[in-house]
C-alpha atoms as a PDB file:
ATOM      1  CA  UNK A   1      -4.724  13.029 -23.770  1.00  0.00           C
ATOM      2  CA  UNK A   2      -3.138   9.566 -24.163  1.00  0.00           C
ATOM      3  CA  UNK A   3      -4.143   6.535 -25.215  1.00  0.00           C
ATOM      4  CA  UNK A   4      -6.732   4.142 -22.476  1.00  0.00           C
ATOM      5  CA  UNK A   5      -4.920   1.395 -20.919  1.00  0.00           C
ATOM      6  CA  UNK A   6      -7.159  -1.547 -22.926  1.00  0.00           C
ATOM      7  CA  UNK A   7      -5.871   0.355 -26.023  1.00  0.00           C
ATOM      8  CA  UNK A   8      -1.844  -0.064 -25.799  1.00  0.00           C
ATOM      9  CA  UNK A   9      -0.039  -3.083 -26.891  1.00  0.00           C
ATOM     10  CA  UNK A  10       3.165  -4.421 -28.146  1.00  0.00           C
ATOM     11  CA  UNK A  11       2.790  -1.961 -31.668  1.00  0.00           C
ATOM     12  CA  UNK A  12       2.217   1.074 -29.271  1.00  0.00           C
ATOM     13  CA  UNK A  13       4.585   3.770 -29.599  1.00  0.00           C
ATOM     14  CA  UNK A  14       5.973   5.238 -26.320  1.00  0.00           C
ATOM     15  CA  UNK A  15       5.284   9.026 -28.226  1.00  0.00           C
ATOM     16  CA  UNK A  16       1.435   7.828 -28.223  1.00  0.00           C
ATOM     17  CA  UNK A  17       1.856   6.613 -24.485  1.00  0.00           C
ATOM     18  CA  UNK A  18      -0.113   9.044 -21.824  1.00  0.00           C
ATOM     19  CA  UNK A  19       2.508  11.407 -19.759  1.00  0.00           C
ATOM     20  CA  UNK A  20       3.243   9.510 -16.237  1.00  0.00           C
ATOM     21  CA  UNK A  21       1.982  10.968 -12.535  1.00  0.00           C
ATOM     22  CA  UNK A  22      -1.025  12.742 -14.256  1.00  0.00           C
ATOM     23  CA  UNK A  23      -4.628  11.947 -13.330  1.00  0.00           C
ATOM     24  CA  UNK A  24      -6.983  11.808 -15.949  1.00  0.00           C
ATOM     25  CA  UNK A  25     -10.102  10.607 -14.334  1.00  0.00           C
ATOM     26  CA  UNK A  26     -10.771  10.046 -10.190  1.00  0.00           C
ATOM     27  CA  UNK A  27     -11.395   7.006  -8.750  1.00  0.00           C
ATOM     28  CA  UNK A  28     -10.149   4.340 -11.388  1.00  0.00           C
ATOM     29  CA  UNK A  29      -8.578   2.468  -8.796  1.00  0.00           C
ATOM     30  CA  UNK A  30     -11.666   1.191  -7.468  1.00  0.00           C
ATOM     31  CA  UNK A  31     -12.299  -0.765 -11.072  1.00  0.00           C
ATOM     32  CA  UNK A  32      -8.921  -2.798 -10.099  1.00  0.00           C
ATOM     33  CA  UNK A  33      -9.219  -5.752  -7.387  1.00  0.00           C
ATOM     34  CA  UNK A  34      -5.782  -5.438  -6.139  1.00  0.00           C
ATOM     35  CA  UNK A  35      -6.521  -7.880  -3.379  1.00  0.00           C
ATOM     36  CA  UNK A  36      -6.203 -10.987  -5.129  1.00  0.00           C
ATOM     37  CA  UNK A  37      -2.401  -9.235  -4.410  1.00  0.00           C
ATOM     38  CA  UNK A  38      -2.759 -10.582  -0.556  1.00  0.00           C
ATOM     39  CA  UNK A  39      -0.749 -13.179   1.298  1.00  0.00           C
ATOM     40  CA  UNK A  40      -2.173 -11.958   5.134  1.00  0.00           C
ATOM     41  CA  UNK A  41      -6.234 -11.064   6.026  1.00  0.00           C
ATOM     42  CA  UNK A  42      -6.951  -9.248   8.583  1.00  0.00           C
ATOM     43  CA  UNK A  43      -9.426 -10.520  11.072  1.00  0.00           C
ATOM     44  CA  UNK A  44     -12.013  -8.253  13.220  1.00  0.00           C
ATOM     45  CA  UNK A  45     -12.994  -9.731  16.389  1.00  0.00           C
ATOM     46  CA  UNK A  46     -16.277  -7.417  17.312  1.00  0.00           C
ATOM     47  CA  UNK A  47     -16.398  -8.317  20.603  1.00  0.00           C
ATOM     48  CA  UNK A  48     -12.789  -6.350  21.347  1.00  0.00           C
ATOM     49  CA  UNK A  49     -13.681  -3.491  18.831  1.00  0.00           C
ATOM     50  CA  UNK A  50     -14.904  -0.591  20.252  1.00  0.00           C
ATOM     51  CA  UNK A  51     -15.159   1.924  16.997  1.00  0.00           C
ATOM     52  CA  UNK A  52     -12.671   4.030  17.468  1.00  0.00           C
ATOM     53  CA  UNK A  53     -11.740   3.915  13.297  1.00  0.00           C
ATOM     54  CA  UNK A  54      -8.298   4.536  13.718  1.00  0.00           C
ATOM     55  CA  UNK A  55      -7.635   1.272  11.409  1.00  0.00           C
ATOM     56  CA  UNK A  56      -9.848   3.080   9.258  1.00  0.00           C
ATOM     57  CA  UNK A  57      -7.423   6.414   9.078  1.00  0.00           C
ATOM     58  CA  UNK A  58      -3.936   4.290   9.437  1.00  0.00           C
ATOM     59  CA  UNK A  59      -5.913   1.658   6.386  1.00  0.00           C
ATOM     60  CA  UNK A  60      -3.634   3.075   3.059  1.00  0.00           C
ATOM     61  CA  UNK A  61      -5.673   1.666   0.670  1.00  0.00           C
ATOM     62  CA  UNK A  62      -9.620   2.540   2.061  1.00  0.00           C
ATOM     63  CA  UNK A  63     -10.615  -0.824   2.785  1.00  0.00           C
ATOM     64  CA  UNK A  64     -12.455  -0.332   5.813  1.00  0.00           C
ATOM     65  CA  UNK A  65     -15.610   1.038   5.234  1.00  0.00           C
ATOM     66  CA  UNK A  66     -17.421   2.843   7.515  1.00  0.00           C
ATOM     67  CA  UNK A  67     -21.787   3.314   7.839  1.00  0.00           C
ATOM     68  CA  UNK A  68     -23.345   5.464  10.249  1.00  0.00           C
ATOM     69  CA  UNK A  69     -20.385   6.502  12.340  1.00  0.00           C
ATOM     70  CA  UNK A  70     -19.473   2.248  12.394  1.00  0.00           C
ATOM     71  CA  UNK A  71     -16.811   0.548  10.742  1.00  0.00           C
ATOM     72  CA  UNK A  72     -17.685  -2.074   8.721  1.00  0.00           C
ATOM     73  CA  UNK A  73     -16.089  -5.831   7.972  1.00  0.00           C
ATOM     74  CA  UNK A  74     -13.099  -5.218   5.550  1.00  0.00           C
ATOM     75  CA  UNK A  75     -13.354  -4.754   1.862  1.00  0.00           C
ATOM     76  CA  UNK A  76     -11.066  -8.028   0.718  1.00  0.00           C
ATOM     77  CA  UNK A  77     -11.244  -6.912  -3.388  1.00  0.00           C
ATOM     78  CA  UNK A  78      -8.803  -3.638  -2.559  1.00  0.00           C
ATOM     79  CA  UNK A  79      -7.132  -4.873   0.916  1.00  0.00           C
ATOM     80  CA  UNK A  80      -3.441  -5.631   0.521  1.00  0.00           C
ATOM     81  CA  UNK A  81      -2.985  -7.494   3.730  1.00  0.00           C
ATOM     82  CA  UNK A  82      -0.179  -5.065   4.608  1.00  0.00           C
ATOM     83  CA  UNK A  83      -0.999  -5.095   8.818  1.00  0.00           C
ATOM     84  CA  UNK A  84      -1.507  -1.713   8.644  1.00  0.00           C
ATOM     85  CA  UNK A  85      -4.920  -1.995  10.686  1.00  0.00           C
ATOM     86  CA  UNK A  86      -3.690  -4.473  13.288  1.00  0.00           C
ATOM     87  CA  UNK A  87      -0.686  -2.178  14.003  1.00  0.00           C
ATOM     88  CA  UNK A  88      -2.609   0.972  14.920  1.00  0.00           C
ATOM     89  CA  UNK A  89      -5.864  -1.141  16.911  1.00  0.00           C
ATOM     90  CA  UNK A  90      -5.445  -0.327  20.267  1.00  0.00           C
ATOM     91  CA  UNK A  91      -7.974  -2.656  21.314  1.00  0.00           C
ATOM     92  CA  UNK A  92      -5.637  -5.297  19.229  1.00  0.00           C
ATOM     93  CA  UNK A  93      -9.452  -5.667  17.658  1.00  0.00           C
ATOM     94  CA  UNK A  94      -8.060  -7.330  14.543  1.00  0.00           C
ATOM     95  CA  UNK A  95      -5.065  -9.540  13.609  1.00  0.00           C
ATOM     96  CA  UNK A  96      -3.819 -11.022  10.465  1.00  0.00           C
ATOM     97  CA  UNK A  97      -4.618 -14.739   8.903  1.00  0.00           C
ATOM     98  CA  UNK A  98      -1.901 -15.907   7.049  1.00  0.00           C
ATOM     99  CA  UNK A  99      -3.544 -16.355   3.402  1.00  0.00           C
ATOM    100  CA  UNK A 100      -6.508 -15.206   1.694  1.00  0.00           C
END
């Protein structure tokens, strides 16, 4: 197995690099807070959702939680802002705030 990300640096050699597309461990992605990445939140309005979770299905990065069969408000550290969500709401439940 290859080297750990916090271990390569500008001396690495690419023959001590890890082999690309492979999966060494599940659910690092979770460690990373891509949503700092985010130029668009989405908003819920709970008085227009009704729970149907198909945000939660169409969401590509899991950021909608959901608890007892409910979604929940969205998780901002992974959420990309991509729109996603508001796209597939047919309630149009949520829409998207320009910023973070």
């Amino acid at each position: 197995m290859g080297l750990k990300a916090n271990q390569i640096n500008e001396n690495t050699r690419w023959q001590d690099l890890t082999l690309g597309l492979q999966i060494y461990e599940p659910k690092t992605s979770e460690g990373f807070m891509t949503g700092e990445w985010r130029t668009a939140t989405p908003v819920l309005d709970t008085a227009k959702c009704k729970n149907c979770l198909l945000c939660v299905a169409y969401c590509p990065d899991s950021s909608i939680p959901v608890k007892d069969g409910k979604r929940e408000d969205f998780d901002l550290d992974h959420c990309k802002g991509c729109g996603i969500c508001e796209a597939a709401c047919p309630f149009k439940a949520i829409t998207m705030r320009e910023g973070k």
